[in-house]
Protein backbone atom coordinates (compact mmCIF):
# COMPACT_ATOMS: atom_id res chain seq x y z
CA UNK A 1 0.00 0.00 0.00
CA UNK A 2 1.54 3.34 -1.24
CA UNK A 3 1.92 5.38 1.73
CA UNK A 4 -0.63 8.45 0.91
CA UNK A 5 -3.31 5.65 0.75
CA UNK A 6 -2.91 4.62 4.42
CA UNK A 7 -5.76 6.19 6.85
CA UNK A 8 -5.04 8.07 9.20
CA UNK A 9 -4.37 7.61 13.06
CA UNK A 10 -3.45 9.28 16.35
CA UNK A 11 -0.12 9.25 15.77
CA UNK A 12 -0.43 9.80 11.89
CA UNK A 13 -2.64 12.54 12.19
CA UNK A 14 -1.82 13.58 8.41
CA UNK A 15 -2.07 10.17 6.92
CA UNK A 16 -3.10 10.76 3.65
CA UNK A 17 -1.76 14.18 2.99
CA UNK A 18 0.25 14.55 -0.27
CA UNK A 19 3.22 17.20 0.21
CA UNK A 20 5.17 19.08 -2.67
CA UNK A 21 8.96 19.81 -1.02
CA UNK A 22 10.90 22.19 -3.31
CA UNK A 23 13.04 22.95 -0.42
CA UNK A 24 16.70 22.89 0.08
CA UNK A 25 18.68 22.92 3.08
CA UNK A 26 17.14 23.81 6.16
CA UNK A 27 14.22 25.53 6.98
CA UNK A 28 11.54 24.33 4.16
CA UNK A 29 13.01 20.47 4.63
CA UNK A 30 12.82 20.71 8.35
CA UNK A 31 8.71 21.65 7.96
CA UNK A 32 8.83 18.66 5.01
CA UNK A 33 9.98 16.55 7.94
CA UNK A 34 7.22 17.34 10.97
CA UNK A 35 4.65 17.04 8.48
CA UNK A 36 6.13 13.54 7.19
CA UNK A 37 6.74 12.42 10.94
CA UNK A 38 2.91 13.26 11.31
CA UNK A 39 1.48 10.96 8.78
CA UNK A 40 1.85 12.78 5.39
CA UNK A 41 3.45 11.86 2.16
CA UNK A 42 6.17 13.60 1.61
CA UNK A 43 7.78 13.59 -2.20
CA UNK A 44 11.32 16.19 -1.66
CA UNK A 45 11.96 17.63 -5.69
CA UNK A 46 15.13 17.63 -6.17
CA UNK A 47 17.78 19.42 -8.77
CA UNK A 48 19.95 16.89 -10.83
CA UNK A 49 23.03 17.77 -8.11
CA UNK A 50 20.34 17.63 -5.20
CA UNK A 51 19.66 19.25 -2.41
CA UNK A 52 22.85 21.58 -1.08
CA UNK A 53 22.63 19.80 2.00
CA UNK A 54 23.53 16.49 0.45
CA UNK A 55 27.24 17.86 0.04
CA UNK A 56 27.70 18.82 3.87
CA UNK A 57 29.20 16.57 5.85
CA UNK A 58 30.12 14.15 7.60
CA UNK A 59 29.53 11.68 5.15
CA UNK A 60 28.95 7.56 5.45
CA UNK A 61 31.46 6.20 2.64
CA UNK A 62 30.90 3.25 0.59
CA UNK A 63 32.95 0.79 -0.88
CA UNK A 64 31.88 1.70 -3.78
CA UNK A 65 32.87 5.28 -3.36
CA UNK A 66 29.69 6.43 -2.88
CA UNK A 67 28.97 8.72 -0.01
CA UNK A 68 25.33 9.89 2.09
CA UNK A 69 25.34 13.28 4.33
CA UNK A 70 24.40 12.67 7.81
CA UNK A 71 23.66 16.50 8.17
CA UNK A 72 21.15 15.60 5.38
CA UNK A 73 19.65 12.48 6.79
CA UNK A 74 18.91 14.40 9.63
CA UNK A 75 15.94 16.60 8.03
CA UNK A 76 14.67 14.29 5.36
CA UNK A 77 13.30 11.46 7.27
CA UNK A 78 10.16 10.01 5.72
CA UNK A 79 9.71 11.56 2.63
CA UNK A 80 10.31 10.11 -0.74
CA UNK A 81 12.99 11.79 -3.24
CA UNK A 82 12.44 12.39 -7.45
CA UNK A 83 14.61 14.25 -9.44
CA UNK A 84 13.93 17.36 -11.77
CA UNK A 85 15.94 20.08 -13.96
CA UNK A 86 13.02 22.77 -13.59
CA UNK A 87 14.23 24.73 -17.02
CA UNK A 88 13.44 21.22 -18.51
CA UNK A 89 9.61 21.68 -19.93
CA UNK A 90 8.79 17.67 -19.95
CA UNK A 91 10.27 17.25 -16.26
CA UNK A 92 8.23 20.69 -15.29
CA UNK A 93 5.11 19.91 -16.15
CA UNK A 94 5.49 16.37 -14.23
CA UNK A 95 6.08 18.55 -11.70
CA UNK A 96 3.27 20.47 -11.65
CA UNK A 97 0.98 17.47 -12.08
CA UNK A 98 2.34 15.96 -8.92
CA UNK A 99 1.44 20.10 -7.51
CA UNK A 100 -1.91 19.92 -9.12
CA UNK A 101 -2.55 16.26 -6.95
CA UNK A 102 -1.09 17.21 -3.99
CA UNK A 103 -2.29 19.36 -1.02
CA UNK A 104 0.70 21.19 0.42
CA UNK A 105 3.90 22.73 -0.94
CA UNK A 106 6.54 23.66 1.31
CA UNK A 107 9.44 26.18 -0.70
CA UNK A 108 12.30 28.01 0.32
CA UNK A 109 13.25 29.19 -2.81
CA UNK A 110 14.25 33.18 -2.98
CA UNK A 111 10.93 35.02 -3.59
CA UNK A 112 9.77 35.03 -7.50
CA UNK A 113 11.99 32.35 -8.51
CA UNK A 114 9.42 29.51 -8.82
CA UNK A 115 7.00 32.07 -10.49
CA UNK A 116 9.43 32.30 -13.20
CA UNK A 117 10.00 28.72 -13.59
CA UNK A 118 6.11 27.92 -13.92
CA UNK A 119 5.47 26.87 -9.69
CA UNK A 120 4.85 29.99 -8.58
CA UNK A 121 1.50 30.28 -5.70
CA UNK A 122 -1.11 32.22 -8.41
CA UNK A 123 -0.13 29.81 -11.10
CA UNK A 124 -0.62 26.20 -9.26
CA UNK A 125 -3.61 27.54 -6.90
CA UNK A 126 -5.24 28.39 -10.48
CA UNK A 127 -8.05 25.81 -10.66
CA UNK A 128 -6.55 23.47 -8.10
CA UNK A 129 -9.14 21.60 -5.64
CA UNK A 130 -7.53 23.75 -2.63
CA UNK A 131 -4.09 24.13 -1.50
CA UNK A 132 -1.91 24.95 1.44
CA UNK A 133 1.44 26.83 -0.70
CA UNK A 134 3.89 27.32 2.27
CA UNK A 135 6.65 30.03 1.18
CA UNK A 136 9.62 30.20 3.81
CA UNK A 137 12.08 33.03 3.12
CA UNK A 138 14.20 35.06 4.89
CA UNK A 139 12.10 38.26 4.55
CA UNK A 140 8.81 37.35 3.48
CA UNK A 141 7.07 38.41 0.36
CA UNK A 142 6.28 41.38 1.94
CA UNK A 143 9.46 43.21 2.63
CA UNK A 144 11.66 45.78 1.44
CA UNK A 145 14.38 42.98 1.81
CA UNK A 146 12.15 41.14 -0.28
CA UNK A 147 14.95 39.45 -2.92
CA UNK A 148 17.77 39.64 -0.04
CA UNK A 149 19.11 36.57 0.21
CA UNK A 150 19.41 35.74 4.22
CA UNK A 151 21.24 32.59 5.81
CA UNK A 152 20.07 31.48 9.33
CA UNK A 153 23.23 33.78 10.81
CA UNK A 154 22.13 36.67 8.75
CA UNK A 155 18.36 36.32 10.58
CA UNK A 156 20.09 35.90 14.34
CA UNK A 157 21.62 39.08 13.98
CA UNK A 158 19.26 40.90 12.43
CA UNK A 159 16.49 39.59 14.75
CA UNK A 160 18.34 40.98 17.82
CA UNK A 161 18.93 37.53 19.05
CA UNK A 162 22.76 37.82 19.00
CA UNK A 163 22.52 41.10 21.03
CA UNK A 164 21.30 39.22 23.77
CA UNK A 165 23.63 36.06 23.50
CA UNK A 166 27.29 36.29 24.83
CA UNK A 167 29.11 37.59 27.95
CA UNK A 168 27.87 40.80 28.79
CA UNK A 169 31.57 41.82 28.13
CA UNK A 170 31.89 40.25 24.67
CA UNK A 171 30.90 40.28 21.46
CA UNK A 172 27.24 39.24 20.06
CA UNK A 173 27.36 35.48 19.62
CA UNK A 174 25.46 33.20 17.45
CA UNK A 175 23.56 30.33 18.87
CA UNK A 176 25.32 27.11 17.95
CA UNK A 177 21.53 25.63 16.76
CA UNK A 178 20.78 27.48 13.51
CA UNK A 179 17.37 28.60 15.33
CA UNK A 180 16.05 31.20 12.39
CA UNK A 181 15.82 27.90 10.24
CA UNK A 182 14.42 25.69 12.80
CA UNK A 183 12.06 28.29 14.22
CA UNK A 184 10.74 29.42 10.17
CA UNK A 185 10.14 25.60 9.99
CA UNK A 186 8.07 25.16 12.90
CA UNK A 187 6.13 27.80 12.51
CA UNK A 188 5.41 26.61 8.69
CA UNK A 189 4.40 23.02 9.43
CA UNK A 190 1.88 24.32 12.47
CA UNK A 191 0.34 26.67 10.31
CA UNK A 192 0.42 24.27 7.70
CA UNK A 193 -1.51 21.74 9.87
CA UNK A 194 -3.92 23.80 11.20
CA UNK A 195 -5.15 25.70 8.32
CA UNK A 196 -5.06 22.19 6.41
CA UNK A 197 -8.76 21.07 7.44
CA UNK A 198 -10.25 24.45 5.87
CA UNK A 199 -8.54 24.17 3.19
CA UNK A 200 -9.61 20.61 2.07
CA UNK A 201 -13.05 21.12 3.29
CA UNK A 202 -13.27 24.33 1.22
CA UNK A 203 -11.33 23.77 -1.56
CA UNK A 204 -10.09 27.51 -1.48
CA UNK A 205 -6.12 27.53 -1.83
CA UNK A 206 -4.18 29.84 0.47
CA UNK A 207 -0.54 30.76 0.57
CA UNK A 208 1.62 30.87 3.75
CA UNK A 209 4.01 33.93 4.03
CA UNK A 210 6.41 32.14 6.70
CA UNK A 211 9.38 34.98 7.30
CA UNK A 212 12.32 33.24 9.38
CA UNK A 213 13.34 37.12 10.62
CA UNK A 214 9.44 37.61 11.64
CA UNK A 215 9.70 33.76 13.57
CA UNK A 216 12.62 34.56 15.23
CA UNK A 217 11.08 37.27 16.30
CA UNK A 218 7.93 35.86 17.69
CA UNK A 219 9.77 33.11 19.72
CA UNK A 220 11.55 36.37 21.41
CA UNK A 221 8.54 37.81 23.47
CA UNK A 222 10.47 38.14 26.52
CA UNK A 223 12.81 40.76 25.03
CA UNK A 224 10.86 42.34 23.02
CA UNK A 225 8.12 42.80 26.02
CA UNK A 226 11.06 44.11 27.98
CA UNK A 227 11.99 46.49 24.94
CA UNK A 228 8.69 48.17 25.00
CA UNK A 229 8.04 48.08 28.97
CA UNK A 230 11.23 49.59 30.33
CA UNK A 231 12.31 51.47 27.43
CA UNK A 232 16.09 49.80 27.40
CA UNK A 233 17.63 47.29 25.25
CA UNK A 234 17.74 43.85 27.01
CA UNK A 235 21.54 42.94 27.23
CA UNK A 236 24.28 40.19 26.98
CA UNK A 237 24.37 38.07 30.28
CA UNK A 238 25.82 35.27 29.47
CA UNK A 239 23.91 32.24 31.31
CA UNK A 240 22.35 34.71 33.81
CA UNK A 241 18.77 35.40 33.62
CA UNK A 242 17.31 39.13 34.46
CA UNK A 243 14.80 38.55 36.84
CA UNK A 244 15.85 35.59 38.51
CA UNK A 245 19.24 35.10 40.56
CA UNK A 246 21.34 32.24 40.99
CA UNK A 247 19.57 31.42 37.78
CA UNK A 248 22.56 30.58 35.03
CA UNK A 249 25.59 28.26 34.47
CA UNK A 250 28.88 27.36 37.28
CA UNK A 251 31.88 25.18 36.77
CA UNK A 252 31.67 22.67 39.31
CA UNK A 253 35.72 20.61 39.69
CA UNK A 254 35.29 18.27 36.93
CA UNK A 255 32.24 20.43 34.68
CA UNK A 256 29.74 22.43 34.29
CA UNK A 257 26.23 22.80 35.78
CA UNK A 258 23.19 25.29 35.71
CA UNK A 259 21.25 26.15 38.88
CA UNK A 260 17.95 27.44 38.55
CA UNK A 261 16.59 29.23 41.86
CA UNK A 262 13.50 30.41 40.73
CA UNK A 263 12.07 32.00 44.11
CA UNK A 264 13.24 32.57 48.00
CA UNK A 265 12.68 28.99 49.25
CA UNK A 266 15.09 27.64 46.60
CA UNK A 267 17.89 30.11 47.11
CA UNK A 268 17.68 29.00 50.58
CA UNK A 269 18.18 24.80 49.64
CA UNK A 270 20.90 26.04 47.15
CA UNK A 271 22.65 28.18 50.03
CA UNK A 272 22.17 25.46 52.27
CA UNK A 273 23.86 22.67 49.87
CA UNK A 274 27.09 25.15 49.82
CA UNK A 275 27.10 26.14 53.08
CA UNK A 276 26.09 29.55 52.80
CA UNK A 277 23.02 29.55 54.93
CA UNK A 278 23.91 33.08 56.05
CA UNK A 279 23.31 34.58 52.69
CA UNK A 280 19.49 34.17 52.97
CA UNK A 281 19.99 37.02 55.34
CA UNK A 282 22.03 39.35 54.00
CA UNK A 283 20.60 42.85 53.00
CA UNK A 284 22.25 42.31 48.80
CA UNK A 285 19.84 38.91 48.57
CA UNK A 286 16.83 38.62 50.63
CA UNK A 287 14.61 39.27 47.98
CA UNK A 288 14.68 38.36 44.33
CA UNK A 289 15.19 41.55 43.49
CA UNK A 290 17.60 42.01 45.46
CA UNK A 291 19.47 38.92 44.66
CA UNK A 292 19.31 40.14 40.79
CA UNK A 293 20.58 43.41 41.50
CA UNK A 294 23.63 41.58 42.97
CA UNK A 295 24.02 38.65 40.99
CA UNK A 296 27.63 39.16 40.33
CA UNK A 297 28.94 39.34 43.76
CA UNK A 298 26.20 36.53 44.35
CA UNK A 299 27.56 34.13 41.52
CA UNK A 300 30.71 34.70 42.33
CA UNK A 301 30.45 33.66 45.83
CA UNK A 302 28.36 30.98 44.45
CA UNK A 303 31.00 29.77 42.35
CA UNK A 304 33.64 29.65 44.54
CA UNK A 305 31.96 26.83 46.57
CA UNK A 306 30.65 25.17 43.61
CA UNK A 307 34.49 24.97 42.60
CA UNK A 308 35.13 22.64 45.21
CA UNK A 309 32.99 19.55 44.76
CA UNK A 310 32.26 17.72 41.68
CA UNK A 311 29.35 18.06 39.73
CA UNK A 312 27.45 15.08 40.43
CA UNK A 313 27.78 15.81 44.15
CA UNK A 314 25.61 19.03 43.62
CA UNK A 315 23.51 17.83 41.24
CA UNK A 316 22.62 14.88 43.89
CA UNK A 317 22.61 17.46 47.08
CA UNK A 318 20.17 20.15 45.31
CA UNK A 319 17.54 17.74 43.41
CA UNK A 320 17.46 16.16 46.81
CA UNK A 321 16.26 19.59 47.90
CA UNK A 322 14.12 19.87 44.76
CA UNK A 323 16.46 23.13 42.88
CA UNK A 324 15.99 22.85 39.49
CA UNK A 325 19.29 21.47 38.16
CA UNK A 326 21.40 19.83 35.87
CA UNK A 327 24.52 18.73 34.17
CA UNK A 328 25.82 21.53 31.13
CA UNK A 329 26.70 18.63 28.37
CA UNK A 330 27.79 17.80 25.30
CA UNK A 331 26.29 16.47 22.19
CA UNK A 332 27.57 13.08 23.07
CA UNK A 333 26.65 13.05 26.82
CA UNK A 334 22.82 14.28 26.08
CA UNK A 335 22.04 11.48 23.62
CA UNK A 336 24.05 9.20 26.33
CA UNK A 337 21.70 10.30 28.99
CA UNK A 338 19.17 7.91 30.54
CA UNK A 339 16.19 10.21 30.02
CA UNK A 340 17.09 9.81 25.95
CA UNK A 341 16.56 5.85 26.03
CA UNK A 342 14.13 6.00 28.30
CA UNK A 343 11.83 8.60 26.64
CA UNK A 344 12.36 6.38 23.42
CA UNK A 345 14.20 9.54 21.24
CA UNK A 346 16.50 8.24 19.43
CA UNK A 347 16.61 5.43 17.23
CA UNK A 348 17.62 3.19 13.95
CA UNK A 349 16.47 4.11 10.39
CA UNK A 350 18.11 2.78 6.84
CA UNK A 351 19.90 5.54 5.33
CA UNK A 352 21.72 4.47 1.81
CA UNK A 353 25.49 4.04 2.27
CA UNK A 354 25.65 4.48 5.58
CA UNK A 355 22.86 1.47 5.98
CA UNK A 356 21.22 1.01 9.52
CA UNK A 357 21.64 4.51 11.67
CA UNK A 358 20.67 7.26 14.45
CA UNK A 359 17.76 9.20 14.50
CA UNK A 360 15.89 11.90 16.44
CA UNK A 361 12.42 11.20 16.28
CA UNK A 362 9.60 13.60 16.64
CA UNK A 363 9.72 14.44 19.79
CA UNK A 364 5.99 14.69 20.97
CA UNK A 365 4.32 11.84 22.34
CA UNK A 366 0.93 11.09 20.70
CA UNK A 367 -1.31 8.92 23.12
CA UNK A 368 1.77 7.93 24.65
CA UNK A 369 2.46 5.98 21.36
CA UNK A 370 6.24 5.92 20.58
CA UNK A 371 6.86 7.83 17.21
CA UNK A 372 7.79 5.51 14.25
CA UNK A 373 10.15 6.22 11.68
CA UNK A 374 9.00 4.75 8.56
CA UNK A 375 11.86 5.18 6.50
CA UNK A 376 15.07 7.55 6.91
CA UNK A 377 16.37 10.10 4.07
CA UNK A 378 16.10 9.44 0.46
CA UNK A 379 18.50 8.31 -1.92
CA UNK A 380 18.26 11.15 -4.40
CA UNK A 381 15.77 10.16 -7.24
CA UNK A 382 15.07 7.09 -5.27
CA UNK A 383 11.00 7.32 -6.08
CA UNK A 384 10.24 7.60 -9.73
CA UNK A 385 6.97 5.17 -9.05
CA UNK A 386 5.76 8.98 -6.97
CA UNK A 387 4.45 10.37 -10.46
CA UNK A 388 2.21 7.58 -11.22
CA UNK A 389 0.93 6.64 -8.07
CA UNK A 390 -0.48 10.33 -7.71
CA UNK A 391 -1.61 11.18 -10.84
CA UNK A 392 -3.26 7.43 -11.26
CA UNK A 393 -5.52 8.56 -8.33
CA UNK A 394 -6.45 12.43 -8.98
């Protein structure tokens, strides 16, 4: 059974949705992903050379010589991969009949390039039976940096998120997770999903304006709120937090740990677990206001305890108290952690070349039912039987 014919269940909630990716890269294959995690079939159209992403590494090497991005494997799972040259008339105008039987199309192509090459919103919503045209750019259609091209650090510092990210005596820093793509792709497949239903019901098309500088910027109500309520730009603080004190990261003797003492009775367990009981009573942090207007000399005598134990010892001594805690890790320590295989998060999908391998799966729990890969990333091309199958059943 194809997988668009399969009906739909709890935890394939878009069974039966046919998806359109002309995405590359990041943002628009992320949003392919969710949706293809949630039920829907996902076909990726792909150039002759293939998605940009496909040439990143690290790669999984064959014998053969062939090689497979893991960077790429990790936001293509589930979909289903044909090739296309769009300036080719035959191979576009396959490509708008799988467009013409499908429901959504998720691009990240500059603005106006797919009108020129035939795909553009007005010209595939033109008589179609209703469709959900998702458009992720860096700008949106409707901004004077319009036909700007913008890459996810471009968007972080124009959003005002690397302002706000660093030592408050350093430079701007860019978070290490590419958040303008991931955030633009969020937002697209949860609009996408919830505007779906009208849509199909309706048959009216509609097209999704998904900026990544206008997401970024809606994921960053805190500062902005602060912006426009005090009248001062929020600043650099490193792991410290503006209203809330000890609230932010200490190097314990053999690592790093955060320590998050939300209100009075926790500053007095974490005090307590270093042996600082008298600091609940001094005058610079009774309060938490108090305690924020003196965070430095507080962290710092904060720290100089921490220094002396290692981390687990603290961890153990403040969750015992209840302090919201934990370990600052790696890459490699997080996905070693017990709360990964217990949760069920990661696990094994076929990828070509690199054969049996690691996954994130979509991380929301649906009925408590464990999510299920049903394939990893394509093998570019790897679905020619896509064409048929949906136009055989328009």
């Amino acid at each position: 059974m194809p997988p668009e014919a399969s009906a739909p269940t709890l935890d394939r909630p878009l069974a039966g949705v046919r998806v359109v990716e002309l995405a590359h890269v990041a943002a628009g294959p992320f949003a392919g992903m969710l949706l293809a995690d949630l039920g829907a079939d996902v076909v990726k159209v792909e150039p002759p050379t293939g998605d940009q992403m496909r040439s990143w590494p690290p790669f999984a090497r064959g014998d053969d010589g062939s090689s497979f991005s893991h960077n790429f494997a990790s936001v293509n799972r589930n979909k289903r991969s044909i090739v296309a040259d769009l300036k080719d008339a035959v191979r576009l105008a396959e490509v708008q009949a799988l467009v013409a039987a499908a429901d959504v199309v998720v691009e990240n192509y500059r603005p106006g390039v797919l009108d020129r090459l035939g795909l553009g919103y007005e010209q595939v919503a033109d008589g179609h039976r209703g469709l959900v045209y998702a458009s992720i750019s860096g700008y949106g259609l409707g901004s004077p940096y319009v036909n700007d091209g913008a890459y996810d650090v471009v968007i972080q510092g124009m959003s005002g998120l690397m302002s706000v990210t660093g030592e408050a005596d350093g430079s701007p820093v860019k978070s290490g997770v590419p958040v303008g793509d991931f955030t633009a792709g969020l937002y697209a497949a949860y609009t996408i999903a919830a505007v779906l239903p009208r849509v199909r019901a309706s048959g009216t098309s509609v097209r999704l304006d998904v900026p990544m500088l206008d997401c970024l910027l809606g994921v960053s109500a805190l500062q902005t709120s602060e912006y426009w309520g005090s009248g001062r730009e929020p600043a650099r603080m490193g792991t410290a937090h503006p209203r809330n004190a000890p609230y932010q990261g200490f190097a314990a003797a053999d690592g790093d740990l955060t320590i998050a003492a939300g209100n009075d009775r926790l500053w007095a367990a974490v005090a307590e677990v270093v042996g600082l009981s008298h600091l609940v009573d001094d005058p610079r942090f009774v309060t938490q206001g108090d305690r924020v207007a003196h965070q430095r000399e507080l962290a710092a005598l904060l720290g100089e305890r921490l220094l002396t134990e290692k981390r687990a010892h603290w961890l153990s001594e403040l969750r015992a108290r209840g302090v919201p805690c934990g370990p600052v890790n790696t890459f490699g320590e997080v996905l070693a952690d017990p709360h990964v295989e217990a949760t069920g998060l990661v696990t094994h999908v076929e990828v070509p070349v690199a054969g049996e391998t690691q996954t994130v799966v979509y991380p929301v729990r649906i009925g408590g039912a464990a999510a299920r890969p049903d394939r990893g990333a394509p093998a570019l091309g790897g679905h020619p039987e896509v064409l048929d199958e949906w136009t055989a059943t328009r």
